[in-house]
PDB file of N, CA and C in Angstrom:
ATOM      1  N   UNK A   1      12.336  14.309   6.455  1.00  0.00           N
ATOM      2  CA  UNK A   1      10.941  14.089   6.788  1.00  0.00           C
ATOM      3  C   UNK A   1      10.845  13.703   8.256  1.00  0.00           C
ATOM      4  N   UNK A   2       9.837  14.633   8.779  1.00  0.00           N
ATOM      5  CA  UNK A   2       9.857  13.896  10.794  1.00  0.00           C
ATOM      6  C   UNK A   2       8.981  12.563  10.528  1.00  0.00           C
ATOM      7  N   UNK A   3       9.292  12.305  12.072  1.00  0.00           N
ATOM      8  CA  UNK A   3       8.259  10.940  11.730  1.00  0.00           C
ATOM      9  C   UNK A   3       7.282  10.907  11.898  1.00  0.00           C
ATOM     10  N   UNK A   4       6.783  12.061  12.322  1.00  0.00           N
ATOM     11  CA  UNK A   4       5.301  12.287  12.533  1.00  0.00           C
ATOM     12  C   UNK A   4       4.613  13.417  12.176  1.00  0.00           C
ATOM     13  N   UNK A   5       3.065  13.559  11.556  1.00  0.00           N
ATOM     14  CA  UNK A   5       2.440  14.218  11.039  1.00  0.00           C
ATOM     15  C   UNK A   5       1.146  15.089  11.210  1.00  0.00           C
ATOM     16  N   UNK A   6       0.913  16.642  11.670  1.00  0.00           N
ATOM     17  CA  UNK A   6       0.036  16.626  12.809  1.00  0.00           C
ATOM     18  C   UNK A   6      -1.605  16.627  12.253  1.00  0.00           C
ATOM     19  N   UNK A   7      -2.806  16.002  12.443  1.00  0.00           N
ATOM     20  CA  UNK A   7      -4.017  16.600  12.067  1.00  0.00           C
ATOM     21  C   UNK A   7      -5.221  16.337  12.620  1.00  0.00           C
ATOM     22  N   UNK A   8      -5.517  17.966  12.593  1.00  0.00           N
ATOM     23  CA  UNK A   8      -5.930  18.796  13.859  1.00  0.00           C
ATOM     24  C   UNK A   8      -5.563  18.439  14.847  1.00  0.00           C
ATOM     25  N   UNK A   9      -4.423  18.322  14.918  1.00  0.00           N
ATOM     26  CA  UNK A   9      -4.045  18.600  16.995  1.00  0.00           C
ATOM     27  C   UNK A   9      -3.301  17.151  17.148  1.00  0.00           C
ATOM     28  N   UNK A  10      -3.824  15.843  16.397  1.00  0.00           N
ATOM     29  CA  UNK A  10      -3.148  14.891  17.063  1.00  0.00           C
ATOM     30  C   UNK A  10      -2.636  14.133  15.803  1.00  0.00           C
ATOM     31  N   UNK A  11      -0.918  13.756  16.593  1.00  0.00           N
ATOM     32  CA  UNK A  11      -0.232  13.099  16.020  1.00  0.00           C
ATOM     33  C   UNK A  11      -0.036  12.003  15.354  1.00  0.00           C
ATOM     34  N   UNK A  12      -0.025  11.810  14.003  1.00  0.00           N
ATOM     35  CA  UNK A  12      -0.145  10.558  13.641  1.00  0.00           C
ATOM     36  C   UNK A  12       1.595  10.420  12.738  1.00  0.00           C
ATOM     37  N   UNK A  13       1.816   9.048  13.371  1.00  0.00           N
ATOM     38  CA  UNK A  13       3.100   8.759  12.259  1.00  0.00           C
ATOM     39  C   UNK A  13       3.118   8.404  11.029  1.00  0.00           C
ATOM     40  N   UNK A  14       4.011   8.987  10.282  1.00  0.00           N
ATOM     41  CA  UNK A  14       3.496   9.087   8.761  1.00  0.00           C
ATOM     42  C   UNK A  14       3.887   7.828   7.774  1.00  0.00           C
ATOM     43  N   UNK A  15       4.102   6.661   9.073  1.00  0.00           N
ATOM     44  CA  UNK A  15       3.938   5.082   8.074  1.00  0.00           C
ATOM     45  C   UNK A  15       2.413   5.349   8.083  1.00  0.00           C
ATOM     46  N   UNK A  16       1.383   5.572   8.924  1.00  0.00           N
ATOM     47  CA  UNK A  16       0.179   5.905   8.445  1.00  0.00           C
ATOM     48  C   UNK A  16      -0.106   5.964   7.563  1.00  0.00           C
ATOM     49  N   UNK A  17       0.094   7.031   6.967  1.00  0.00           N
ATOM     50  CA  UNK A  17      -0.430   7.877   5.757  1.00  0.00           C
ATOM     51  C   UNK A  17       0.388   6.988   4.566  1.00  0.00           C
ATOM     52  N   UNK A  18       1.604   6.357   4.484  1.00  0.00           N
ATOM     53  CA  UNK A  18       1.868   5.769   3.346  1.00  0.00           C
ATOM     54  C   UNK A  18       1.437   4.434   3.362  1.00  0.00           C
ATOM     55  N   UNK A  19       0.768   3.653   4.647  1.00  0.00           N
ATOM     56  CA  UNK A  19       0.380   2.847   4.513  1.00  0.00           C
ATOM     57  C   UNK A  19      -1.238   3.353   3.973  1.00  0.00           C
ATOM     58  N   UNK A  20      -2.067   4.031   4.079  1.00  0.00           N
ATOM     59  CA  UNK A  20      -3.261   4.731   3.413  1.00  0.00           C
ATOM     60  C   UNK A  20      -3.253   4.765   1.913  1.00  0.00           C
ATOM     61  N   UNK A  21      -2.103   5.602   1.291  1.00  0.00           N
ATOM     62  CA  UNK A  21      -1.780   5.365   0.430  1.00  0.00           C
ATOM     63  C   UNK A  21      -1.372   4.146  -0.306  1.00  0.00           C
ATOM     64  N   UNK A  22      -0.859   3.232   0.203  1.00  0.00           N
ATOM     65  CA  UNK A  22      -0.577   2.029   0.051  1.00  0.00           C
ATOM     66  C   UNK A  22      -1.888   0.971  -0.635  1.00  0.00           C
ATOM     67  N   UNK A  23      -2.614   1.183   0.430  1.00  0.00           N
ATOM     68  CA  UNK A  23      -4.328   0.471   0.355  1.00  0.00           C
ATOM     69  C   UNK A  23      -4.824   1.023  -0.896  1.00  0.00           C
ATOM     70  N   UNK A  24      -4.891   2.381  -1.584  1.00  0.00           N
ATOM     71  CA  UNK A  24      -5.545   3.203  -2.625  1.00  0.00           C
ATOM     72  C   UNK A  24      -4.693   2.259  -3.430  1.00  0.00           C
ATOM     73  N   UNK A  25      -3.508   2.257  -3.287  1.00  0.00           N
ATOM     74  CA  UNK A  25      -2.256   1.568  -4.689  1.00  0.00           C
ATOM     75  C   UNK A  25      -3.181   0.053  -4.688  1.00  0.00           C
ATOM     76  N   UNK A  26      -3.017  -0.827  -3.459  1.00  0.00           N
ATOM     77  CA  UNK A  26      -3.719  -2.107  -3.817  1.00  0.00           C
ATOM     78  C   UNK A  26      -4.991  -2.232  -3.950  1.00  0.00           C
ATOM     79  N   UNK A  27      -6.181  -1.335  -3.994  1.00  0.00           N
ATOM     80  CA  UNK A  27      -7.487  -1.482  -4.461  1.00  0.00           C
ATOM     81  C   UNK A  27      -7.468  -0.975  -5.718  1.00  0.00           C
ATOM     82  N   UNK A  28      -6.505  -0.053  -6.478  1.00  0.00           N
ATOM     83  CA  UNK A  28      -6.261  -0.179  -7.857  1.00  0.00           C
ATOM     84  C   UNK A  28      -6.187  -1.299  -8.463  1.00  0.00           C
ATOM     85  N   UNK A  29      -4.940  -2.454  -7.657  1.00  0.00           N
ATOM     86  CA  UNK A  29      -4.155  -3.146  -8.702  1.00  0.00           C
ATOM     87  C   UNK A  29      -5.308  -4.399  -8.262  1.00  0.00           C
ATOM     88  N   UNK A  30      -5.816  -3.884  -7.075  1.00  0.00           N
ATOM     89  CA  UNK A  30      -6.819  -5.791  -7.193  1.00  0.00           C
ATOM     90  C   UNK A  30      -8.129  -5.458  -8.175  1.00  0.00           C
ATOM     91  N   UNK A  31      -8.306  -4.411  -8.250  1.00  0.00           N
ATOM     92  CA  UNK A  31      -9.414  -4.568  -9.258  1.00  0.00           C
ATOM     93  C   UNK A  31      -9.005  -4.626 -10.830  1.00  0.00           C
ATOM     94  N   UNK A  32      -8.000  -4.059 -10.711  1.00  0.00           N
ATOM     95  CA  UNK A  32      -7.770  -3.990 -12.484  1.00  0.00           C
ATOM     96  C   UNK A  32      -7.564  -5.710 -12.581  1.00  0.00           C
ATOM     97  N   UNK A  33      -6.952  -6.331 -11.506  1.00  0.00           N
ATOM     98  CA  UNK A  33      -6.976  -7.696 -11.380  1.00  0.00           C
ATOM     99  C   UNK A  33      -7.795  -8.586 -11.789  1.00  0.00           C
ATOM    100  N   UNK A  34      -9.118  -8.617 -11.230  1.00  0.00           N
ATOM    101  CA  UNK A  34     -10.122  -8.811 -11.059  1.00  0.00           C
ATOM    102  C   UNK A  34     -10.972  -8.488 -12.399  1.00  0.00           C
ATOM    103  N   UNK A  35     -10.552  -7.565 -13.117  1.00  0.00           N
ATOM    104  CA  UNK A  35     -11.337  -7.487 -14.225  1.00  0.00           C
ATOM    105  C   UNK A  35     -10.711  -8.119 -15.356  1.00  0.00           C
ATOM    106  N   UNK A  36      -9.862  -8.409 -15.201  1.00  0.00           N
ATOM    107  CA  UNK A  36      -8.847  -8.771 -16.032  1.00  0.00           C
ATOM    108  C   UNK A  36      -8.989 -10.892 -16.234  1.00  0.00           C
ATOM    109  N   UNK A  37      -9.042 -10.629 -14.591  1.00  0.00           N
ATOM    110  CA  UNK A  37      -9.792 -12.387 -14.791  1.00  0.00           C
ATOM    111  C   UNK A  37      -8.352 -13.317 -14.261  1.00  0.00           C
ATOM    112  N   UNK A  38      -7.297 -12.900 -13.159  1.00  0.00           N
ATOM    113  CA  UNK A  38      -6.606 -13.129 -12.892  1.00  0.00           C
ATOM    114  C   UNK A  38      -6.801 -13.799 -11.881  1.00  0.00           C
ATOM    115  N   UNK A  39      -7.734 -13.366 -10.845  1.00  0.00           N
ATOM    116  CA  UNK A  39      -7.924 -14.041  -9.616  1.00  0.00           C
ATOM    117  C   UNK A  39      -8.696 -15.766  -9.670  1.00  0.00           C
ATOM    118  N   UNK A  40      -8.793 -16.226 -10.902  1.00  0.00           N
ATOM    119  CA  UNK A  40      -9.104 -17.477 -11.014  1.00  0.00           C
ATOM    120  C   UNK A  40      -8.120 -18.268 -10.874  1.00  0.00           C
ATOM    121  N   UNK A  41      -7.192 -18.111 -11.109  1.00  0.00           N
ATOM    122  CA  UNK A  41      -5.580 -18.666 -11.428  1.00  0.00           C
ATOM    123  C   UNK A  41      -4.724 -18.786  -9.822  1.00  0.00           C
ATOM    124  N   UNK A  42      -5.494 -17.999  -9.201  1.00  0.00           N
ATOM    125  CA  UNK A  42      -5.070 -17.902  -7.888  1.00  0.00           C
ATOM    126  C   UNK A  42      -5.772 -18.805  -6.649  1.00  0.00           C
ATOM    127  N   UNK A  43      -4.497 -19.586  -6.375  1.00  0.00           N
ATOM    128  CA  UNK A  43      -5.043 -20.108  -5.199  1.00  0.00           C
ATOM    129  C   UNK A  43      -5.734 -20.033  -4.006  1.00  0.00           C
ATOM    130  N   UNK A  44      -5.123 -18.955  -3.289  1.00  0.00           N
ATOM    131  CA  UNK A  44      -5.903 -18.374  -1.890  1.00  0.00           C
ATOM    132  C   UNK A  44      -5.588 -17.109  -2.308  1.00  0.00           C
ATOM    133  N   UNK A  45      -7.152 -16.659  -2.157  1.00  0.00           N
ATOM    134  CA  UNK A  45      -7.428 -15.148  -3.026  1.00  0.00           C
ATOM    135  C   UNK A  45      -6.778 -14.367  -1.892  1.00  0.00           C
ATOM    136  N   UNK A  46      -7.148 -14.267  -0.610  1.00  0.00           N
ATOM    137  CA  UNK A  46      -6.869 -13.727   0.313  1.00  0.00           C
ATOM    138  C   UNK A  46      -5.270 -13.711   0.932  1.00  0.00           C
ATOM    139  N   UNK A  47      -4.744 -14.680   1.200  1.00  0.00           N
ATOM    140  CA  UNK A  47      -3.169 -14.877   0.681  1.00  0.00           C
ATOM    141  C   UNK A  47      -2.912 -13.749  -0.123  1.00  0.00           C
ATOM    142  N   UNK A  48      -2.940 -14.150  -1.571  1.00  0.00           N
ATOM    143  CA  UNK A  48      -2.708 -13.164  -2.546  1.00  0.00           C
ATOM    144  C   UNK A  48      -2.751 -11.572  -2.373  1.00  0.00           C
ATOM    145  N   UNK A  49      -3.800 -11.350  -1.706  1.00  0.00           N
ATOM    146  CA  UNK A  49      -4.373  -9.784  -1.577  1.00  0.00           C
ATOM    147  C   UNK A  49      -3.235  -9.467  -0.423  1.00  0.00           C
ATOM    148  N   UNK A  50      -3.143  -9.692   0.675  1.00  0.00           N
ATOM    149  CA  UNK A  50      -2.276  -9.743   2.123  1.00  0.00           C
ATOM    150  C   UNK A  50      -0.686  -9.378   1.092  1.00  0.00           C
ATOM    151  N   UNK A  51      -0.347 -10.205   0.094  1.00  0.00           N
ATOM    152  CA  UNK A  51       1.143 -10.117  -0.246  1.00  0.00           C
ATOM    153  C   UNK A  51       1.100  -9.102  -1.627  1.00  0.00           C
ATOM    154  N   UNK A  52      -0.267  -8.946  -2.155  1.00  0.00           N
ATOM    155  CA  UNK A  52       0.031  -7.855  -2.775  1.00  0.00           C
ATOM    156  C   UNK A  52       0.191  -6.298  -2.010  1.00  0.00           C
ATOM    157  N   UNK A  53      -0.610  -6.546  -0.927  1.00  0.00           N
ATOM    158  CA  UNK A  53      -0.368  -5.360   0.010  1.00  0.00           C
ATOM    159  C   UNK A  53       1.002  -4.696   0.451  1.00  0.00           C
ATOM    160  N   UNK A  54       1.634  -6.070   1.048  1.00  0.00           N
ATOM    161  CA  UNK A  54       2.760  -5.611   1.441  1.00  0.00           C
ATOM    162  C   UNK A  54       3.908  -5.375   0.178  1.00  0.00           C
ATOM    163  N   UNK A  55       3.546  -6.143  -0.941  1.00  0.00           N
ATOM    164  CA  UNK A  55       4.472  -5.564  -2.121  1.00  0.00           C
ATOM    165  C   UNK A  55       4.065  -4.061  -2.286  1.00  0.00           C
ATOM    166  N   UNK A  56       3.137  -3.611  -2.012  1.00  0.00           N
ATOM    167  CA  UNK A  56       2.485  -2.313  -2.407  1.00  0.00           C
ATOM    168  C   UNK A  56       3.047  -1.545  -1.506  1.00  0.00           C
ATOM    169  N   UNK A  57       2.632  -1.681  -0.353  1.00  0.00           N
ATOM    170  CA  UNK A  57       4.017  -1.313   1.058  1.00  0.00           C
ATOM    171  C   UNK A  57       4.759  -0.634   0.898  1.00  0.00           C
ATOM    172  N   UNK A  58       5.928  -1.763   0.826  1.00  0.00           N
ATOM    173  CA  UNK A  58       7.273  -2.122  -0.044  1.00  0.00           C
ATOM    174  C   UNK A  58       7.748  -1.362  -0.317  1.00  0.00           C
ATOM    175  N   UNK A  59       7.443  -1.170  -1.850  1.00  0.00           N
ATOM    176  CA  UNK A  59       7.560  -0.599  -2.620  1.00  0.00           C
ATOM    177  C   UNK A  59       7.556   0.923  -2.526  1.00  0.00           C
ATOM    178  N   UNK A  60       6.354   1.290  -2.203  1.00  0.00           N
ATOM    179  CA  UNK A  60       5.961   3.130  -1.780  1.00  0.00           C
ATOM    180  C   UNK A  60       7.516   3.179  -0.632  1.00  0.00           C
ATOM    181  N   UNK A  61       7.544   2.321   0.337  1.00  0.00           N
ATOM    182  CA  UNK A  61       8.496   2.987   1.156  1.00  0.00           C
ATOM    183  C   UNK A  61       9.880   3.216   0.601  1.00  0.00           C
ATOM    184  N   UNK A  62      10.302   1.880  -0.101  1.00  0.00           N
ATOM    185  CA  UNK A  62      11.513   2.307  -0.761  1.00  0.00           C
ATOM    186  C   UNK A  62      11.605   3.442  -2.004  1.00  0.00           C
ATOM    187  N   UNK A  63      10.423   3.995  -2.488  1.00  0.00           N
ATOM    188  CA  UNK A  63      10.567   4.972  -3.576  1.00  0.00           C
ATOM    189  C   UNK A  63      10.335   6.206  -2.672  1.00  0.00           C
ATOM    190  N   UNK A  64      10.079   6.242  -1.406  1.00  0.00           N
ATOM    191  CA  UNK A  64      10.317   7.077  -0.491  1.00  0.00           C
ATOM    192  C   UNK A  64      11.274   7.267  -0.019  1.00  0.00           C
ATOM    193  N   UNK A  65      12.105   6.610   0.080  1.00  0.00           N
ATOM    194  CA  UNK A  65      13.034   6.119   1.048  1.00  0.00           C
ATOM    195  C   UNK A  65      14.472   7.008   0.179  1.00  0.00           C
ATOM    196  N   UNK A  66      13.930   6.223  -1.244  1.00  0.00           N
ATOM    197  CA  UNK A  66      14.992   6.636  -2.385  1.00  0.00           C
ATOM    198  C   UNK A  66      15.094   7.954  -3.445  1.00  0.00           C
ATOM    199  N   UNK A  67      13.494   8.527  -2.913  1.00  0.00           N
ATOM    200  CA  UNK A  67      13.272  10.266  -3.003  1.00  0.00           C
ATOM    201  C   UNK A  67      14.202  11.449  -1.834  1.00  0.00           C
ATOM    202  N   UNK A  68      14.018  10.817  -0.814  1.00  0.00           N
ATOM    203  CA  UNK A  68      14.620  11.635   0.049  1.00  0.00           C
ATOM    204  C   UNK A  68      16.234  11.933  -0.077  1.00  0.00           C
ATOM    205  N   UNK A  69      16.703  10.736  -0.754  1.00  0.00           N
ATOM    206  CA  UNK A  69      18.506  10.985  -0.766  1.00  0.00           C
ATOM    207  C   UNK A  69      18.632  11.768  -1.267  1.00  0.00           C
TER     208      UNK A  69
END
């Protein structure tokens, strides 16, 4: 995979796009959250959201990471 991805004309690097993807993964999991009635239990909502992000991250990169081998 290069590290960069072209559209229309200008270059974007494609942590971009899995970080994009990333955001779709954590506005899934905070709402199913949220309906679920989890975010009461939680101390600093915002905290929380920030480290579910980067678990969401994370995660996509290493199942990327571990597709390509």
């Amino acid at each position: 995979m290069s590290g960069q991805f072209d559209l229309y004309g200008i270059f974007l690097p494609s942590f971009s796009a899995l970080a994009l993807l990333a955001y779709v993964v954590f506005c899934f999991f905070a709402s199913v959250l949220a309906k679920v009635g989890f975010y009461r239990l939680v101390w600093h909502r915002s905290l929380f959201n920030v480290a579910l992000y980067v678990i969401a991250l994370g995660g996509l990169s290493l199942a990327i990471q571990w597709y390509q081998r």
